[in-house]
C-alpha atoms as a PDB file:
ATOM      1  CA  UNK A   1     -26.655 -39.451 -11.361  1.00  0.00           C
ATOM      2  CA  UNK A   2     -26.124 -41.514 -14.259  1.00  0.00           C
ATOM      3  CA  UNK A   3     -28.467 -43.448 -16.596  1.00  0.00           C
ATOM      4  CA  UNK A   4     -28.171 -45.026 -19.683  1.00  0.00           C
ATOM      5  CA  UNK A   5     -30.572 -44.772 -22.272  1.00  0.00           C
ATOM      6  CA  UNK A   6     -30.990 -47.936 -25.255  1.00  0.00           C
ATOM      7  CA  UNK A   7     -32.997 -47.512 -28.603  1.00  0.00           C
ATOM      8  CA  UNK A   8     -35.730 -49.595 -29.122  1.00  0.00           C
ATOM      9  CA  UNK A   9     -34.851 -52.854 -31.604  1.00  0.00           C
ATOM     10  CA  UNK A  10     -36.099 -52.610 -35.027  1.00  0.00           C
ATOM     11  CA  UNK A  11     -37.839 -55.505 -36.719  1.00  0.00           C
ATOM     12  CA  UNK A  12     -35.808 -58.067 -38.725  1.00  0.00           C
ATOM     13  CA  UNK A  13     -35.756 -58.120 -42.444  1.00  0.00           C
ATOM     14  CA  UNK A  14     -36.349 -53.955 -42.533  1.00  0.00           C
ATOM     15  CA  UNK A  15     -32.860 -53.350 -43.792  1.00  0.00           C
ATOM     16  CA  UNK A  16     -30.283 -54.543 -45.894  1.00  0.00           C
ATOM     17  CA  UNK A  17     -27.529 -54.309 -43.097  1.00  0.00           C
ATOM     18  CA  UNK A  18     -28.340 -54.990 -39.704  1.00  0.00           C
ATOM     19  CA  UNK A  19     -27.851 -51.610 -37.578  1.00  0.00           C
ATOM     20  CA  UNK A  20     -25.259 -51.407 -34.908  1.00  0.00           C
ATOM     21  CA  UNK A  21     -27.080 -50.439 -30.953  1.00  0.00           C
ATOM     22  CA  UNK A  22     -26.282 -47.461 -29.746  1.00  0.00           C
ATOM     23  CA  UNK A  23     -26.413 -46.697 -26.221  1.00  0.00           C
ATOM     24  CA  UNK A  24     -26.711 -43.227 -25.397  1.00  0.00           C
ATOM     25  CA  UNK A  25     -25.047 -41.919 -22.021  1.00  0.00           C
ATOM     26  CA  UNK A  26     -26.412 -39.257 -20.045  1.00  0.00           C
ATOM     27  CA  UNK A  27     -24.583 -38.206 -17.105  1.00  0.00           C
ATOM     28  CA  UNK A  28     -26.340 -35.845 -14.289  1.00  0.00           C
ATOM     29  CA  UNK A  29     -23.744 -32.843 -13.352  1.00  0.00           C
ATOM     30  CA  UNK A  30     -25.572 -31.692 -10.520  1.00  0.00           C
ATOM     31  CA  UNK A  31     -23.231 -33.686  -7.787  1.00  0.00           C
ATOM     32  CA  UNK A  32     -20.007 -32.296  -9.221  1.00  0.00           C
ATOM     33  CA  UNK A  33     -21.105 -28.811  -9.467  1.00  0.00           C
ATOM     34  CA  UNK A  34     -22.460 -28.642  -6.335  1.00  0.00           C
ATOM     35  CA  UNK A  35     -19.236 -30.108  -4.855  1.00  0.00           C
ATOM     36  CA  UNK A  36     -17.577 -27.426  -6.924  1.00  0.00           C
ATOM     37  CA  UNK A  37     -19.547 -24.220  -5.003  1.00  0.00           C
ATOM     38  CA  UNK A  38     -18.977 -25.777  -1.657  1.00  0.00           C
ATOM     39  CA  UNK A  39     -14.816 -25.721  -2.490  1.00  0.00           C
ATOM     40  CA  UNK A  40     -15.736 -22.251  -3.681  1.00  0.00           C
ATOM     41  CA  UNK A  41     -17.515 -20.996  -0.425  1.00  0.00           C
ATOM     42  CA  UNK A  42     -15.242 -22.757   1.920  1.00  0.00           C
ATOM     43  CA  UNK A  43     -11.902 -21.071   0.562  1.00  0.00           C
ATOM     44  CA  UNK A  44     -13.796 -17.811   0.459  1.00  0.00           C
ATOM     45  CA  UNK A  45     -14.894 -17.917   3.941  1.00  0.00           C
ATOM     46  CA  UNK A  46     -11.375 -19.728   5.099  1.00  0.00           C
ATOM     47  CA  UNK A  47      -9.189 -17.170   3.112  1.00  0.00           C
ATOM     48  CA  UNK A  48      -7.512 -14.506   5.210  1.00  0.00           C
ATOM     49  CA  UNK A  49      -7.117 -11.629   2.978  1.00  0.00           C
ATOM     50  CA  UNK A  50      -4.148  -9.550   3.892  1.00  0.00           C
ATOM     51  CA  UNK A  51      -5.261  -6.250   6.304  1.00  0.00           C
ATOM     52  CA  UNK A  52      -4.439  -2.996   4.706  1.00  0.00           C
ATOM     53  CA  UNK A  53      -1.048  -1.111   5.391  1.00  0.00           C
ATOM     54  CA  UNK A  54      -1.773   2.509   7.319  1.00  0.00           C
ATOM     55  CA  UNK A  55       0.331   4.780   9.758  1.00  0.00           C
ATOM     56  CA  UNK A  56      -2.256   5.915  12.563  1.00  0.00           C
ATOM     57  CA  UNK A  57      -1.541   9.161  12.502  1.00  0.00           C
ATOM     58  CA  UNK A  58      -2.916  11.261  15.658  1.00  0.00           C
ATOM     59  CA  UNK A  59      -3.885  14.955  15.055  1.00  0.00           C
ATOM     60  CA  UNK A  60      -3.788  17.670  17.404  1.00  0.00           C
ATOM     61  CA  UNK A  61      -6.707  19.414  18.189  1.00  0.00           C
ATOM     62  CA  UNK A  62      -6.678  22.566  15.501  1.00  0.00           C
ATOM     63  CA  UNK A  63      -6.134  25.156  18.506  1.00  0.00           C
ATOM     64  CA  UNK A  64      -3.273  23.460  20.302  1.00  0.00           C
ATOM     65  CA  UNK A  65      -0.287  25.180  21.141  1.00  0.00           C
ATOM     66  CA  UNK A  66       2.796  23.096  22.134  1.00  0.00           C
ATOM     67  CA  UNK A  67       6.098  24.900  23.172  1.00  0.00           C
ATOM     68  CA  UNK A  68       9.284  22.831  21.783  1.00  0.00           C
ATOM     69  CA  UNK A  69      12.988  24.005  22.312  1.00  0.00           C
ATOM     70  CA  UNK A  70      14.046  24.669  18.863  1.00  0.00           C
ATOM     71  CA  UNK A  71      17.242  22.647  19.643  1.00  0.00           C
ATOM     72  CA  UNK A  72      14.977  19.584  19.414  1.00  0.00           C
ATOM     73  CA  UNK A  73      13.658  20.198  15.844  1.00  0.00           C
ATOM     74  CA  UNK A  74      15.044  18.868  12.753  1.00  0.00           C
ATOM     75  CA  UNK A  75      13.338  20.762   9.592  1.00  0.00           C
ATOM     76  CA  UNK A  76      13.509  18.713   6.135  1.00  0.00           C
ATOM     77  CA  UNK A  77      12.518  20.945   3.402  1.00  0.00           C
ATOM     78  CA  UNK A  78      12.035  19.664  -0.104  1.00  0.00           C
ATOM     79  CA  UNK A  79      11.626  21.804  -3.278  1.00  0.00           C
ATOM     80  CA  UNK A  80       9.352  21.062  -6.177  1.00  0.00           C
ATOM     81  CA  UNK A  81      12.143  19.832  -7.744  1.00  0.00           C
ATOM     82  CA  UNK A  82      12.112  17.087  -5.261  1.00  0.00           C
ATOM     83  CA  UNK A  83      16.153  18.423  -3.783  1.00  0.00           C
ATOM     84  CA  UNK A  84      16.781  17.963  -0.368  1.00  0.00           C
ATOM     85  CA  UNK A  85      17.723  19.909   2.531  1.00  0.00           C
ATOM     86  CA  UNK A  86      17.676  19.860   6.586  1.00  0.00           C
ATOM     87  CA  UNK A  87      18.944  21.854   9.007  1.00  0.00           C
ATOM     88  CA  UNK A  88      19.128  21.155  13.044  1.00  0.00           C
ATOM     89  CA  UNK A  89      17.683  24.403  15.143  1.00  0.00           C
ATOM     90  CA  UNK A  90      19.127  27.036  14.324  1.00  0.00           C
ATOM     91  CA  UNK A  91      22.361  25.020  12.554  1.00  0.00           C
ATOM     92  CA  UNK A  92      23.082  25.567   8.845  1.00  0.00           C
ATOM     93  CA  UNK A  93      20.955  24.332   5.758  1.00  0.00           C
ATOM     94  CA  UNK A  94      22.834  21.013   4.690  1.00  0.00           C
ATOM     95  CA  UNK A  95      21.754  19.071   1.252  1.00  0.00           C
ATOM     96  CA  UNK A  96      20.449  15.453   1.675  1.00  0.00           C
ATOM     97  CA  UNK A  97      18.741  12.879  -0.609  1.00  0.00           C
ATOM     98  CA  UNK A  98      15.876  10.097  -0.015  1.00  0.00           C
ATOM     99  CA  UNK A  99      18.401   7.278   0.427  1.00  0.00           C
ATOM    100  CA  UNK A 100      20.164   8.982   3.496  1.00  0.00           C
ATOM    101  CA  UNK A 101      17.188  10.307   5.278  1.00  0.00           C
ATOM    102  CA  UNK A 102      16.933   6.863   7.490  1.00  0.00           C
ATOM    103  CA  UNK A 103      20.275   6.889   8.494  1.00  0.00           C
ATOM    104  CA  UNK A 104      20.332  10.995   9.060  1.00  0.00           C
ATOM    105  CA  UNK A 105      16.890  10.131  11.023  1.00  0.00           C
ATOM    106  CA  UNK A 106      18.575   7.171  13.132  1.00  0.00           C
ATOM    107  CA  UNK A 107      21.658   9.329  14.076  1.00  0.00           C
ATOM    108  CA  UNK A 108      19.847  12.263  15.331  1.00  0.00           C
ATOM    109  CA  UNK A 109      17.444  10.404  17.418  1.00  0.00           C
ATOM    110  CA  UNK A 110      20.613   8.770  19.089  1.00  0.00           C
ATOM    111  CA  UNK A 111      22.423  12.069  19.615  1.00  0.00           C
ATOM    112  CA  UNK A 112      18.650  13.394  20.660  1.00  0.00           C
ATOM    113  CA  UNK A 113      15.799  11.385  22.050  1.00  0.00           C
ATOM    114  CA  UNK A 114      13.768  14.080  22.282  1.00  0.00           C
ATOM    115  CA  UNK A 115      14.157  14.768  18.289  1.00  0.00           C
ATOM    116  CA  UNK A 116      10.809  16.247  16.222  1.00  0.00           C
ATOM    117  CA  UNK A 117      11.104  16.173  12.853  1.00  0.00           C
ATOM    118  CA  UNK A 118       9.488  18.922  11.117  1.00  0.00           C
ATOM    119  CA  UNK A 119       8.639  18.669   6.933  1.00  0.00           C
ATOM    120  CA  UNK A 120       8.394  21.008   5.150  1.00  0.00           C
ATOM    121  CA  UNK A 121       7.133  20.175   1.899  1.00  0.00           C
ATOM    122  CA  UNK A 122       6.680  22.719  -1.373  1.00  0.00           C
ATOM    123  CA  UNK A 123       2.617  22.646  -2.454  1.00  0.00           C
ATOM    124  CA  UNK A 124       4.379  21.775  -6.405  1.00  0.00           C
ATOM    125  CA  UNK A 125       6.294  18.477  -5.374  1.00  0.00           C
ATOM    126  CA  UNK A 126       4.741  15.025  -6.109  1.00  0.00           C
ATOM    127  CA  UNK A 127       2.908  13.809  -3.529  1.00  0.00           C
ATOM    128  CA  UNK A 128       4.524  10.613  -3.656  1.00  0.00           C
ATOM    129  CA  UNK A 129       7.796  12.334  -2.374  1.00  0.00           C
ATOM    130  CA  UNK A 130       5.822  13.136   0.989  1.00  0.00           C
ATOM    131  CA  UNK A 131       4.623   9.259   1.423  1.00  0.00           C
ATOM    132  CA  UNK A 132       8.572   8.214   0.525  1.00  0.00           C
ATOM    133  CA  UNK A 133       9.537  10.391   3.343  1.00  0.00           C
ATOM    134  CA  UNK A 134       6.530   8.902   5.892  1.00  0.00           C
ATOM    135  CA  UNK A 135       7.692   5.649   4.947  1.00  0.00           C
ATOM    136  CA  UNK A 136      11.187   6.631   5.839  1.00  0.00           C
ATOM    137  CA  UNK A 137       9.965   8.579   9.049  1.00  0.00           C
ATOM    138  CA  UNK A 138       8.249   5.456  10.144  1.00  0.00           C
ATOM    139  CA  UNK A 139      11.320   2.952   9.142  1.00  0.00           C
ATOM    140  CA  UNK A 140      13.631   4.787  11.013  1.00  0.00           C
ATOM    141  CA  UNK A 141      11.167   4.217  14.116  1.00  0.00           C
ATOM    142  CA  UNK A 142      10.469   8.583  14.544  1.00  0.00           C
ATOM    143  CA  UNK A 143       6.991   8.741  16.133  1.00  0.00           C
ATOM    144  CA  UNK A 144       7.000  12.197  16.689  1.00  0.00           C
ATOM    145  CA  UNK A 145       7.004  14.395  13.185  1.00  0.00           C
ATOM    146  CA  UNK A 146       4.666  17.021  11.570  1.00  0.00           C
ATOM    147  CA  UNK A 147       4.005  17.600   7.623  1.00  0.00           C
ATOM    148  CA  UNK A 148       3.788  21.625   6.860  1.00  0.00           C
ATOM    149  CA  UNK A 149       3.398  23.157   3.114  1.00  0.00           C
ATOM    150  CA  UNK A 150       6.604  25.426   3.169  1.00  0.00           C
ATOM    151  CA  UNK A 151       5.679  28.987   2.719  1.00  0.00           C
ATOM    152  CA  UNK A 152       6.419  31.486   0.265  1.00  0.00           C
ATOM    153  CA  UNK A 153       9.266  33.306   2.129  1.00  0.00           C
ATOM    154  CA  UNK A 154      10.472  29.495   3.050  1.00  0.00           C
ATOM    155  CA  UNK A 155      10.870  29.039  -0.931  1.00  0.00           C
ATOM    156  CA  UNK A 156      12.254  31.962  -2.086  1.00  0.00           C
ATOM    157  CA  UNK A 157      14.994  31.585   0.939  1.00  0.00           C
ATOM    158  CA  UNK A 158      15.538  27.924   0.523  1.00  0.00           C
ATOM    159  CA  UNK A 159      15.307  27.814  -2.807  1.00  0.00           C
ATOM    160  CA  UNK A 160      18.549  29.808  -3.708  1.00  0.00           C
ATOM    161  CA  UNK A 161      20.409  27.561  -1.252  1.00  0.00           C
ATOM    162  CA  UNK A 162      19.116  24.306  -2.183  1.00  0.00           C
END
């Protein structure tokens, strides 16, 4: 709390000039601090802290097998370079870019609910090209999709038509 504190009076006659009293003021800060860590802890335990932002992502057990008409498999491969390329099936290799892969991804599904997407990604590209192509997978609504490191036959055949 507060309290207020007064010197003692001197005798008369000691001085030449008569002294002015001075009060001294001490004020107790124990209320307002303690009102200060109760704010504290109530927006700490009130505060909803925003929930991390993950795919789930389930895995197949590492013996499965699963037989897919090749018909239903788009196949995205990207070069170290970060270039482009997809190709339906058996269809032709056709270039593409990060800005059209949504819309390629929303069109196929149309033409083909049944639609796998299949990503083939060179071991020397930046791994933030394979998140930029989950986040597109998942944008475009594709549920069904696998990530493969492209293999060395893959790149020397892709890479002269990319």
């Amino acid at each position: 709390m507060g309290a207020v504190d007064i010197e003692p009076k001197q005798k008369k006659g000691s001085g030449l000039r008569r002294q002015k009293r001075r009060v001294a003021i001490r004020i107790d800060m124990t209320p307002m601090v303690d009102v200060a860590f109760l704010l504290l802890i109530f927006f700490m335990v009130t505060t909803v802290f925003r929930q991390p932002q993950a795919m789930e992502m389930n895995l197949p057990p590492a013996d499965a097998v699963v037989e897919v008409p090749e018909s239903n498999v788009m196949t995205i491969y990207v070069n170290q370079e970060q270039r482009m390329s997809y190709k339906m099936g058996k269809g032709d290799l056709v270039s593409t870019g990060m800005n059209e892969l949504k819309d390629l991804f929303i069109e196929n599904t149309k033409l083909n609910p049944e639609l796998i997407i299949l990503v083939k990604i060179h071991r020397g590209a930046p791994y933030e090209t394979m998140v930029d192509i989950m986040d597109e997978l998942e944008i475009a609504g594709m549920t069904r999709f696998s990530l493969v490191a492209m293999t060395e036959e893959e790149q020397n055949t892709i890479g002269t038509q990319i």
